[in-house]
C-alpha atoms as a PDB file:
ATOM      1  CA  UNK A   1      14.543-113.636  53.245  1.00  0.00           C
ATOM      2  CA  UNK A   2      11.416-115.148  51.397  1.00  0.00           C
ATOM      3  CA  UNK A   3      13.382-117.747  49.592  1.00  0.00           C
ATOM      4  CA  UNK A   4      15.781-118.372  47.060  1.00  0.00           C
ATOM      5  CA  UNK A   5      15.155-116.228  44.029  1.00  0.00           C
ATOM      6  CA  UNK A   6      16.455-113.239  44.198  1.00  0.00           C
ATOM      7  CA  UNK A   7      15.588-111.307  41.429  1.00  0.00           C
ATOM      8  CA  UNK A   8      13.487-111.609  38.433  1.00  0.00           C
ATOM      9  CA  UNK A   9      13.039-108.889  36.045  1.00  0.00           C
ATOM     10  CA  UNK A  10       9.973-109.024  34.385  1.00  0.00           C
ATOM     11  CA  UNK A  11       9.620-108.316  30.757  1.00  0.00           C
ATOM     12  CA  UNK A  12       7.303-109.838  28.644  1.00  0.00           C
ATOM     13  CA  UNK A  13       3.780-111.715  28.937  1.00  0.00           C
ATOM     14  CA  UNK A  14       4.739-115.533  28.519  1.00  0.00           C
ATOM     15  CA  UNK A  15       2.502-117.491  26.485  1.00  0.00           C
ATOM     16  CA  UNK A  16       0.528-119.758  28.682  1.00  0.00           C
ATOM     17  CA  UNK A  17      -0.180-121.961  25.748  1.00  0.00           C
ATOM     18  CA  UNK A  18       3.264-122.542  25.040  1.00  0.00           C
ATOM     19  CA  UNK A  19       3.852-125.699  26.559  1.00  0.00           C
ATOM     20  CA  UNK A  20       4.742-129.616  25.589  1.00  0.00           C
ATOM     21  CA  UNK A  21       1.986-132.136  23.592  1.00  0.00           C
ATOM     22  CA  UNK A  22       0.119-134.043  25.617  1.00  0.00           C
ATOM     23  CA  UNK A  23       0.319-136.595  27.377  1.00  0.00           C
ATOM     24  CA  UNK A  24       2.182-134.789  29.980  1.00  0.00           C
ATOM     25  CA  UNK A  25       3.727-136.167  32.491  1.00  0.00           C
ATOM     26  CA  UNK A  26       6.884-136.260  35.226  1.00  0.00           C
ATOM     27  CA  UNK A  27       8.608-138.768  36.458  1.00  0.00           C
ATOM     28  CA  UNK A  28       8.847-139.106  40.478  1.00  0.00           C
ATOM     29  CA  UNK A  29      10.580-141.597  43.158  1.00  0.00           C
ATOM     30  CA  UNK A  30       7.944-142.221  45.958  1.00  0.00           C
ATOM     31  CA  UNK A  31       9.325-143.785  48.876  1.00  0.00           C
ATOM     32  CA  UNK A  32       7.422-144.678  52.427  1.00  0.00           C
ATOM     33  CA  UNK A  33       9.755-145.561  55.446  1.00  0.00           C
ATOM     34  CA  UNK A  34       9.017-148.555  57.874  1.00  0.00           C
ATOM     35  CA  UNK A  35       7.957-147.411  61.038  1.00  0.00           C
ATOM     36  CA  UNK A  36       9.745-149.741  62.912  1.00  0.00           C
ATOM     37  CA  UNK A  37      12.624-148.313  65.260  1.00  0.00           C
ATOM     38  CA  UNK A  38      16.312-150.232  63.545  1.00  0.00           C
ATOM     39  CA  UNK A  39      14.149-150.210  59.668  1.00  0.00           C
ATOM     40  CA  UNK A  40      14.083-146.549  58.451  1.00  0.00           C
ATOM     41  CA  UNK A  41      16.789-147.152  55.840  1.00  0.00           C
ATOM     42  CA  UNK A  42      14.846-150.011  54.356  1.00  0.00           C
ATOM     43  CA  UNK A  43      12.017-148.184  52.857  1.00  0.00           C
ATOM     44  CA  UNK A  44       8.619-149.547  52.090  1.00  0.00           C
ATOM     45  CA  UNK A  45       7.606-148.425  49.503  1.00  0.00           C
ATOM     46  CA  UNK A  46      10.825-147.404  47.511  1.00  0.00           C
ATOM     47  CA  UNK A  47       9.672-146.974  43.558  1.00  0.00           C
ATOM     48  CA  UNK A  48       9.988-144.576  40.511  1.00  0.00           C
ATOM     49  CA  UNK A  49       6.780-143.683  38.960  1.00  0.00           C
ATOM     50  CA  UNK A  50       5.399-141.276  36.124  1.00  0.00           C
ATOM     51  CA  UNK A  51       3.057-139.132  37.169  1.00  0.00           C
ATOM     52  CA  UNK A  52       0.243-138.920  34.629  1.00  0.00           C
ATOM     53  CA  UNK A  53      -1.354-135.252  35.040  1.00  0.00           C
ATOM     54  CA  UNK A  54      -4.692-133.694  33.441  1.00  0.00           C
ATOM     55  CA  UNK A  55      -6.264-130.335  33.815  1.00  0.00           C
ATOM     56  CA  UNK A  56      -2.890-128.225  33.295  1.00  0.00           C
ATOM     57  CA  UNK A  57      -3.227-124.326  34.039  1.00  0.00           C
ATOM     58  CA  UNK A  58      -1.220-122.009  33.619  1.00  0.00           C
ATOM     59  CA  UNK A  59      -1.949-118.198  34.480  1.00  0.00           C
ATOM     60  CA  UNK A  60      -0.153-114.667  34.502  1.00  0.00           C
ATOM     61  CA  UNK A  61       3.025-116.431  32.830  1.00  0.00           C
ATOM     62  CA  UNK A  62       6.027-113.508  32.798  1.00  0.00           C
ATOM     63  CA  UNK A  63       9.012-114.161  31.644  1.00  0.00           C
ATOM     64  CA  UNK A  64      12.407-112.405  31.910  1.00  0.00           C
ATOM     65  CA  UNK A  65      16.253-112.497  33.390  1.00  0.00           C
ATOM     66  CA  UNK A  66      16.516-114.527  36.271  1.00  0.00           C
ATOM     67  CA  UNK A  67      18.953-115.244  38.986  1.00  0.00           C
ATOM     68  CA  UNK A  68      19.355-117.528  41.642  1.00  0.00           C
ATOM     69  CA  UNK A  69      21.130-117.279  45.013  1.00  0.00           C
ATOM     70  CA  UNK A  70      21.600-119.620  47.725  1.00  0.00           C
ATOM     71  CA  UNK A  71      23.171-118.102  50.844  1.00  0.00           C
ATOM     72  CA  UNK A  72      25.796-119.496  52.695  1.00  0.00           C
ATOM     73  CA  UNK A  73      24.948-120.526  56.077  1.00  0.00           C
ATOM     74  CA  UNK A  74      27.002-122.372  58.817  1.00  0.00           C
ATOM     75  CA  UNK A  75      26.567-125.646  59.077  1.00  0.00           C
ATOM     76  CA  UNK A  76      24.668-126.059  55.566  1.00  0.00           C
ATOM     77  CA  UNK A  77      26.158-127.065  52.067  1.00  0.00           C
ATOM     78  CA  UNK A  78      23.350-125.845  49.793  1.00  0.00           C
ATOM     79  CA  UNK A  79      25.321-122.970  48.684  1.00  0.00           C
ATOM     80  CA  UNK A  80      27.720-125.463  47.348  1.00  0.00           C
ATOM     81  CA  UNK A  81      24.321-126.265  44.792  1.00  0.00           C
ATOM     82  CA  UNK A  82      23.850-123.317  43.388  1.00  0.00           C
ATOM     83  CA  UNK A  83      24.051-122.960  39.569  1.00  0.00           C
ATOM     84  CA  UNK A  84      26.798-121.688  37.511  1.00  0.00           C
ATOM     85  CA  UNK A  85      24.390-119.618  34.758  1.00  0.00           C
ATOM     86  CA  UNK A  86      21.137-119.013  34.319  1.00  0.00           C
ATOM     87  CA  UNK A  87      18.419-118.658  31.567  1.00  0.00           C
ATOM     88  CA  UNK A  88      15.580-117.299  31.456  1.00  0.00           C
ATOM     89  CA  UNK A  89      13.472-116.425  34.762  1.00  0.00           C
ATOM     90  CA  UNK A  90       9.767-117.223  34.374  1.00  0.00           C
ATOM     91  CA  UNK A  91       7.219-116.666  36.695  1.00  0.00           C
ATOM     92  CA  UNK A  92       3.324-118.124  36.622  1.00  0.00           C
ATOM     93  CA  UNK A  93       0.590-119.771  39.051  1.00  0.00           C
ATOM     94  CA  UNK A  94       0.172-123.446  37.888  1.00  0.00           C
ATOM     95  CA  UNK A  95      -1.765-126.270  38.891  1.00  0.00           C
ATOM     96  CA  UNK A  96      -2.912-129.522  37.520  1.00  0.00           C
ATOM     97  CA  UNK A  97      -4.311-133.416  38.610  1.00  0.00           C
ATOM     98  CA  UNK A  98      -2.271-136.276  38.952  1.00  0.00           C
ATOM     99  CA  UNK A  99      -5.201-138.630  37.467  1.00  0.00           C
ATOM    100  CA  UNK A 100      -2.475-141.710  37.400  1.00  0.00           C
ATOM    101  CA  UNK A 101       0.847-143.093  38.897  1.00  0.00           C
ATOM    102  CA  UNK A 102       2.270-145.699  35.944  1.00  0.00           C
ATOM    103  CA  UNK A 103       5.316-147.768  37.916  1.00  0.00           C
ATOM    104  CA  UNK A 104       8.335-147.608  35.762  1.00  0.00           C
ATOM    105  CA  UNK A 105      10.818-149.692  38.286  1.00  0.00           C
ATOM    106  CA  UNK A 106      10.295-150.508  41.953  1.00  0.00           C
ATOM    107  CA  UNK A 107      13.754-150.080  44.053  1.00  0.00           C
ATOM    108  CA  UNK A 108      12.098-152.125  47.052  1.00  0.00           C
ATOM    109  CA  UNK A 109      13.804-154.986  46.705  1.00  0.00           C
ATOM    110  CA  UNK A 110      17.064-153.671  45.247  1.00  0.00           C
ATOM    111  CA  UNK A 111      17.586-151.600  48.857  1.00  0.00           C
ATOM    112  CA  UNK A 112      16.179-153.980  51.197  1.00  0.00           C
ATOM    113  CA  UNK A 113      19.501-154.260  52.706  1.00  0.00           C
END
């Protein structure tokens, strides 16, 4: 089934230059388990970072109606995830650096059981 989007009409040409002011960034949790046998739930490295990016592209942006399906299969409770409406469906090939991780709160020491 080549993943979970179904369907996305395509209608119009997105503008690839519409897109937030710089700086941009995205926040992230990074974690790192220990490798030792009776430590994996005692992480690390266990933080929340923002990702500072650079050299943004965007190309062939389309946007349109889009849907989203996730199938029910036994055993698995995505299904239960998916949403209840949708927007817009947009489509593009994007890529860009992370030039800088900028530690907003480290969780280490909160979960070190």
């Amino acid at each position: 089934m080549g993943g979970f989007i179904r369907a996305i009409p395509i209608r119009n040409r997105a503008n690839p230059k519409a897109r937030p002011d710089d700086p941009r960034h995205h926040d992230r949790r990074q974690t790192e388990a220990r490798r030792h046998t009776c430590q994996h739930d005692q992480p690390a490295i266990n933080e929340l970072v923002l990702s500072i990016t650079d050299d943004l592209k965007v190309v062939d942006a389309w946007a349109g109606e889009g849907t989203v399906m996730f199938p029910d299969a036994a055993g698995e409770e995505l299904s239960t995830l998916a949403p209840v409406r949708n927007g817009a469906g947009l489509r593009m090939c994007i890529s860009y650096t992370v030039t800088d991780l900028q530690l907003l709160e480290d969780l280490t020491q909160r979960h070190a059981g």
